[in-house]
N, C-alpha and C. Protein backbone atom coordinates (compact mmCIF):
# COMPACT_ATOMS: atom_id res chain seq x y z
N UNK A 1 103.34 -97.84 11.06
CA UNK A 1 104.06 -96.64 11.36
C UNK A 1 105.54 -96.88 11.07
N UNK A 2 106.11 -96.30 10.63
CA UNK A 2 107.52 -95.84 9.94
C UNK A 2 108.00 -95.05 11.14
N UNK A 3 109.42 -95.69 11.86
CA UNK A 3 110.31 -94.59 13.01
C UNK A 3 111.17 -95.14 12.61
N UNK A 4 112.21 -94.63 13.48
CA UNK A 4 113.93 -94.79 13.04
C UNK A 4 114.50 -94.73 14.60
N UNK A 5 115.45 -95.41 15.08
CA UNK A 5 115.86 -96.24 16.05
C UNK A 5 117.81 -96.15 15.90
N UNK A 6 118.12 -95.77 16.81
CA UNK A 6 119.74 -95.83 16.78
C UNK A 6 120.68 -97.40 17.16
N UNK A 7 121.38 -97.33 15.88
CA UNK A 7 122.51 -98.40 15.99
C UNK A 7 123.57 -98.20 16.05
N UNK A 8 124.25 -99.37 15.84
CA UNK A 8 125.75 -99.07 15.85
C UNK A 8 126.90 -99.51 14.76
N UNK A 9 126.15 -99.84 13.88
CA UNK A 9 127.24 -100.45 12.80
C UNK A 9 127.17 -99.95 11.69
N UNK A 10 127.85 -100.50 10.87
CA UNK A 10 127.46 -100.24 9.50
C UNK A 10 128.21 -98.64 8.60
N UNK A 11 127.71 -97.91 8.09
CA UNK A 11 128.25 -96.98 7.48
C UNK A 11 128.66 -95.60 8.60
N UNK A 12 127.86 -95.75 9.41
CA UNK A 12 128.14 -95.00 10.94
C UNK A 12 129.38 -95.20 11.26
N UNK A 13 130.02 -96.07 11.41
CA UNK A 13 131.79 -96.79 11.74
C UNK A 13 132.46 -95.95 10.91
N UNK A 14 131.93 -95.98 9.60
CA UNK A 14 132.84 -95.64 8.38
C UNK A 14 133.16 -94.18 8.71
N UNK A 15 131.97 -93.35 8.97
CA UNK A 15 131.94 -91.46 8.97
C UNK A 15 132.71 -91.28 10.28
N UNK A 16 132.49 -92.26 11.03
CA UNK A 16 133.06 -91.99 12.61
C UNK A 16 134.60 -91.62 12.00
N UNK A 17 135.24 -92.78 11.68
CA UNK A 17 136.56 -92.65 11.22
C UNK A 17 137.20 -91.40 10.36
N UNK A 18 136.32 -90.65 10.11
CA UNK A 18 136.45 -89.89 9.13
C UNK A 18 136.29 -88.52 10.24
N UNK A 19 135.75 -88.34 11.34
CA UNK A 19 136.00 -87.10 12.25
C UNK A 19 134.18 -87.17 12.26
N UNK A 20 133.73 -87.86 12.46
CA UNK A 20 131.99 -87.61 12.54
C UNK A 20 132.07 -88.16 14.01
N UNK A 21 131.78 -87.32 15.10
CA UNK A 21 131.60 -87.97 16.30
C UNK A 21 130.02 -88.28 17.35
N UNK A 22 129.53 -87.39 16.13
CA UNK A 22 127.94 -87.50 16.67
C UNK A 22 126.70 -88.48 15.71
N UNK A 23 127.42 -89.59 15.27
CA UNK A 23 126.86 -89.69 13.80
C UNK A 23 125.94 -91.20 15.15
N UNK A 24 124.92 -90.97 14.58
CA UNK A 24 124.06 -92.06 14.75
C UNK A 24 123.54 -92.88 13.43
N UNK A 25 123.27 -93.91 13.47
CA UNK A 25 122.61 -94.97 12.34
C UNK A 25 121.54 -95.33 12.69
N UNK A 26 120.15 -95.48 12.21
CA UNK A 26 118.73 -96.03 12.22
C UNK A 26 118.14 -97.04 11.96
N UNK A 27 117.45 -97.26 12.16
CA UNK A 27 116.12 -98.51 11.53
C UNK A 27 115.35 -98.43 11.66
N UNK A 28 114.27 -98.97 10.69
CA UNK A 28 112.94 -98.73 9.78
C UNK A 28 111.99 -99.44 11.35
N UNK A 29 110.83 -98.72 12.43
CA UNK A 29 110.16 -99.35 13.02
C UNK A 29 108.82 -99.52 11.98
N UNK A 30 108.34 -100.57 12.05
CA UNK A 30 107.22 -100.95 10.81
C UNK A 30 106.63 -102.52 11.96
N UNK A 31 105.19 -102.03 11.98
CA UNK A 31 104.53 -103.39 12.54
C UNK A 31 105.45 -103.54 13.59
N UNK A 32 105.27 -102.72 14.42
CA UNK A 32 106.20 -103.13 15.92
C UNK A 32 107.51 -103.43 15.89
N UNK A 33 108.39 -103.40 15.07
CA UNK A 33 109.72 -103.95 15.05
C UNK A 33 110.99 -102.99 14.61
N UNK A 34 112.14 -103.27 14.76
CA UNK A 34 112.57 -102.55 14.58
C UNK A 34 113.47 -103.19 13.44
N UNK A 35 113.62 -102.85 12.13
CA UNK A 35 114.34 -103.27 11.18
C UNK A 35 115.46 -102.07 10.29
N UNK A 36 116.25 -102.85 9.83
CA UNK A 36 116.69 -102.44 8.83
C UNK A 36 116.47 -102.43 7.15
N UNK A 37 116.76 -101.51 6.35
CA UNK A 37 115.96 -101.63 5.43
C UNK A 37 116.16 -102.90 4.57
N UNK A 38 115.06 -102.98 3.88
CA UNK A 38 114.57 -104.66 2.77
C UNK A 38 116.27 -104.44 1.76
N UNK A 39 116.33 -103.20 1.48
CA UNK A 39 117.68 -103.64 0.69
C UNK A 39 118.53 -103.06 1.28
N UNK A 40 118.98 -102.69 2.36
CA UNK A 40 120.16 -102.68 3.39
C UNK A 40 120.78 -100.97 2.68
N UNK A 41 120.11 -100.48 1.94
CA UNK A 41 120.44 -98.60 1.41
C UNK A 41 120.05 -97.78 2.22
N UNK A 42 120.98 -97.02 2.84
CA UNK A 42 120.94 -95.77 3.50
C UNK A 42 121.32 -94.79 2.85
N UNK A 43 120.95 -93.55 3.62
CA UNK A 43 121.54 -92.04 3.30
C UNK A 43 121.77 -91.24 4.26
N UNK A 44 122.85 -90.34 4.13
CA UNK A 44 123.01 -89.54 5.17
C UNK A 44 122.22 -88.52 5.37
N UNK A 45 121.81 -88.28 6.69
CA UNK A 45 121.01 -86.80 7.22
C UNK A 45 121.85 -85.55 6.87
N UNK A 46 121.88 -84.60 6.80
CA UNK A 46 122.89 -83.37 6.69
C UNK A 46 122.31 -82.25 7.22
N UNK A 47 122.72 -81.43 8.47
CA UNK A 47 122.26 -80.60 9.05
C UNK A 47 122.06 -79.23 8.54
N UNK A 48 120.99 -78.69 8.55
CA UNK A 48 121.23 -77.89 7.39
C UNK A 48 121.99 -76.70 7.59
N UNK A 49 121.68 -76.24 9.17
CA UNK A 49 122.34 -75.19 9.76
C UNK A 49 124.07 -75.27 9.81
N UNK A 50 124.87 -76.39 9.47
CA UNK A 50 125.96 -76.45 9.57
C UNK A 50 126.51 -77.22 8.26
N UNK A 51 125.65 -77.75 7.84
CA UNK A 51 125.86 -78.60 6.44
C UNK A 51 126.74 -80.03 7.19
N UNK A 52 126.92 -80.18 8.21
CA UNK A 52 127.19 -81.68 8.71
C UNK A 52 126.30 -82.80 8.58
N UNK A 53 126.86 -84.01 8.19
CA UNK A 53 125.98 -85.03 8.16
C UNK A 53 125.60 -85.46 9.90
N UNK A 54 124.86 -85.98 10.32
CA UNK A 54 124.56 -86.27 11.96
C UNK A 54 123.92 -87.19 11.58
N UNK A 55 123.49 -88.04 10.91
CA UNK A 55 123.14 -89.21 10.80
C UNK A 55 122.66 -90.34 9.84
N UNK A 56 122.91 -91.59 9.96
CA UNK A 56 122.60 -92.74 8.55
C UNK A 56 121.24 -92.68 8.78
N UNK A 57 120.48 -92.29 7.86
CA UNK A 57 118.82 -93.16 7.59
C UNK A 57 119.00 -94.14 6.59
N UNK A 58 117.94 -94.98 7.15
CA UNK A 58 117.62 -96.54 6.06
C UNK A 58 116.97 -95.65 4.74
N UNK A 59 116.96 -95.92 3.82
CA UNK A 59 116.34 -95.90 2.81
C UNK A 59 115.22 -97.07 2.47
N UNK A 60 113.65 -96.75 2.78
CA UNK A 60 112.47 -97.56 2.53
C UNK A 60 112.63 -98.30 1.12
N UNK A 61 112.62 -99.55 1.16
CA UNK A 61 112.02 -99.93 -0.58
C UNK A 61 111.25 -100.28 -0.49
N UNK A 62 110.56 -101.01 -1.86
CA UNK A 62 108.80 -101.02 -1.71
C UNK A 62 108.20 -101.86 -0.68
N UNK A 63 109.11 -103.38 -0.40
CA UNK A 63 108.65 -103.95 0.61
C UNK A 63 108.36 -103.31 1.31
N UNK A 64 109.17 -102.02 1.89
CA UNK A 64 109.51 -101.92 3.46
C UNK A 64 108.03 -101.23 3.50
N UNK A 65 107.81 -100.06 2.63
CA UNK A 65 106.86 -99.19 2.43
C UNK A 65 105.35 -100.03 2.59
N UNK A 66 105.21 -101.36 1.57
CA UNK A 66 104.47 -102.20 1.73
C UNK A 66 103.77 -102.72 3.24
N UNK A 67 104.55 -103.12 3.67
CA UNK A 67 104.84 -103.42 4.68
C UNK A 67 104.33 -102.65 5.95
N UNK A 68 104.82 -101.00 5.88
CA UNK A 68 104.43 -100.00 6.83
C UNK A 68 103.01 -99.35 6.67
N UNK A 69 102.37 -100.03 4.94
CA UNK A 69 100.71 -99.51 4.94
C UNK A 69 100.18 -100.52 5.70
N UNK A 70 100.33 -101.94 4.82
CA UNK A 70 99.54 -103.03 5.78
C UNK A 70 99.77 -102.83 7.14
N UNK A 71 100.44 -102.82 7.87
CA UNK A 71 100.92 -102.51 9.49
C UNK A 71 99.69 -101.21 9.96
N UNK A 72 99.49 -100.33 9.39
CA UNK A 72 99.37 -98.58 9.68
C UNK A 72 97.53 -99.35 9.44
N UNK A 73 96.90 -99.91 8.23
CA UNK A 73 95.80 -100.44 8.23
C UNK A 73 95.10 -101.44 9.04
N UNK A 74 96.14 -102.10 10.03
CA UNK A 74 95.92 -103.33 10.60
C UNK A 74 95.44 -102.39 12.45
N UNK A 75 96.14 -101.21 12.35
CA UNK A 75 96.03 -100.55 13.37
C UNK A 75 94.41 -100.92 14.13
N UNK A 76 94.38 -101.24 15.50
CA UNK A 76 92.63 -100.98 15.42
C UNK A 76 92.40 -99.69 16.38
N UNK A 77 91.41 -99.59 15.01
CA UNK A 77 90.77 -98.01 15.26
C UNK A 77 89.65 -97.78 16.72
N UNK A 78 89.88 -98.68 16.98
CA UNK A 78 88.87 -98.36 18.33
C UNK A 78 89.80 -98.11 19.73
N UNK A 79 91.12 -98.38 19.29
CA UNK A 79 91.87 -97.99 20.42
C UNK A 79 92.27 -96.25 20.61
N UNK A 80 91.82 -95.58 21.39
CA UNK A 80 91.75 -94.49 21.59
C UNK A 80 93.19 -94.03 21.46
N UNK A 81 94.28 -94.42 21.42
CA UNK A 81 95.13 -93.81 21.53
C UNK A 81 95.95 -93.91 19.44
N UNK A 82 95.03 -94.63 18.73
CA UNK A 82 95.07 -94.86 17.63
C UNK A 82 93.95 -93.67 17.31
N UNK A 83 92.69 -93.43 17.33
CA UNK A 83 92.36 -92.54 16.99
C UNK A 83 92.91 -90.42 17.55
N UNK A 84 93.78 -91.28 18.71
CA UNK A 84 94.32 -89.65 18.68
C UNK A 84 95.28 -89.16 17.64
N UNK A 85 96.35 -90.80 17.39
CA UNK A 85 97.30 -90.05 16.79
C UNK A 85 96.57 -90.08 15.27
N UNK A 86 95.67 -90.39 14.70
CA UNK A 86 95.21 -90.42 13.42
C UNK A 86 94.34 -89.14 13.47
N UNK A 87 93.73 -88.68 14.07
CA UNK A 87 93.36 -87.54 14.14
C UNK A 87 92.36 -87.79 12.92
N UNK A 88 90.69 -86.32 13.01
CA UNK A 88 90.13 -86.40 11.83
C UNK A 88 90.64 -86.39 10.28
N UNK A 89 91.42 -85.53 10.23
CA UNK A 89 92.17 -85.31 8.88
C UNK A 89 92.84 -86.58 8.43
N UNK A 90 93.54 -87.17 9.06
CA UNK A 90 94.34 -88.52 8.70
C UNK A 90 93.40 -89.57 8.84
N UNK A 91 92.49 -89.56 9.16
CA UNK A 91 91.79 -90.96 9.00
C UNK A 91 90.86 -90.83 7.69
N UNK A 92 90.37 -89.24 7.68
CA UNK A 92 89.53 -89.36 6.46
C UNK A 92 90.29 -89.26 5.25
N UNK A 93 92.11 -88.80 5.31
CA UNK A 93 92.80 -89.51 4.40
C UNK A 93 93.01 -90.58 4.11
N UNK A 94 93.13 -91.36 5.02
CA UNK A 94 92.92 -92.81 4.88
C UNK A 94 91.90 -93.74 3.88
N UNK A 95 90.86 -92.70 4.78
CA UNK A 95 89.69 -93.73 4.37
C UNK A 95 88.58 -94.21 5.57
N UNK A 96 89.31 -93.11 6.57
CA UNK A 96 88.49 -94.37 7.71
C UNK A 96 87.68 -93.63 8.52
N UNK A 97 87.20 -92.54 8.28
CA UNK A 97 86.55 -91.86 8.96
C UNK A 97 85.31 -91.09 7.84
């Protein structure tokens, strides 16, 4: 599973300085952890209703992506709370149902 997690450094510092006061920065959760991306590239969120940026996302590369199938396949399917969030449709996308 692929989530995103708030930090504090990095290109976030930079927009702050610039009049961004709500700007949060992320990281890639993959296989339980919380990382930043394999090649350290982000992009900004941009709100669409105001056209403000509100926040850095990591940008996935293939590792990371790699990485978040093996993790998402390793899942075990007999844990009920794995087959809720996979639901019929997503598992028989998968493959696993």
């Amino acid at each position: 599973m692929v989530a995103l997690k708030p930090t504090t450094a990095g290109v976030a510092s930079l927009l702050k300085m610039e009049g961004w006061s709500m700007l949060h920065e992320y990281k890639l959760f993959i296989g339980g952890e919380w990382n930043a991306s394999s090649t350290g590239a982000t992009f900004p969120a941009m709100n669409p209703f105001n056209q403000q940026i509100w926040a850095i996302i990591p940008e996935a590369g293939d590792p990371d992506v790699q990485s978040a199938v093996a993790a998402a396949r390793d899942l075990p399917l007999s844990d009920a709370a794995a087959q809720a969030f996979l639901g019929g449709t997503a598992a028989r996308l998968l493959g696993l149902g």
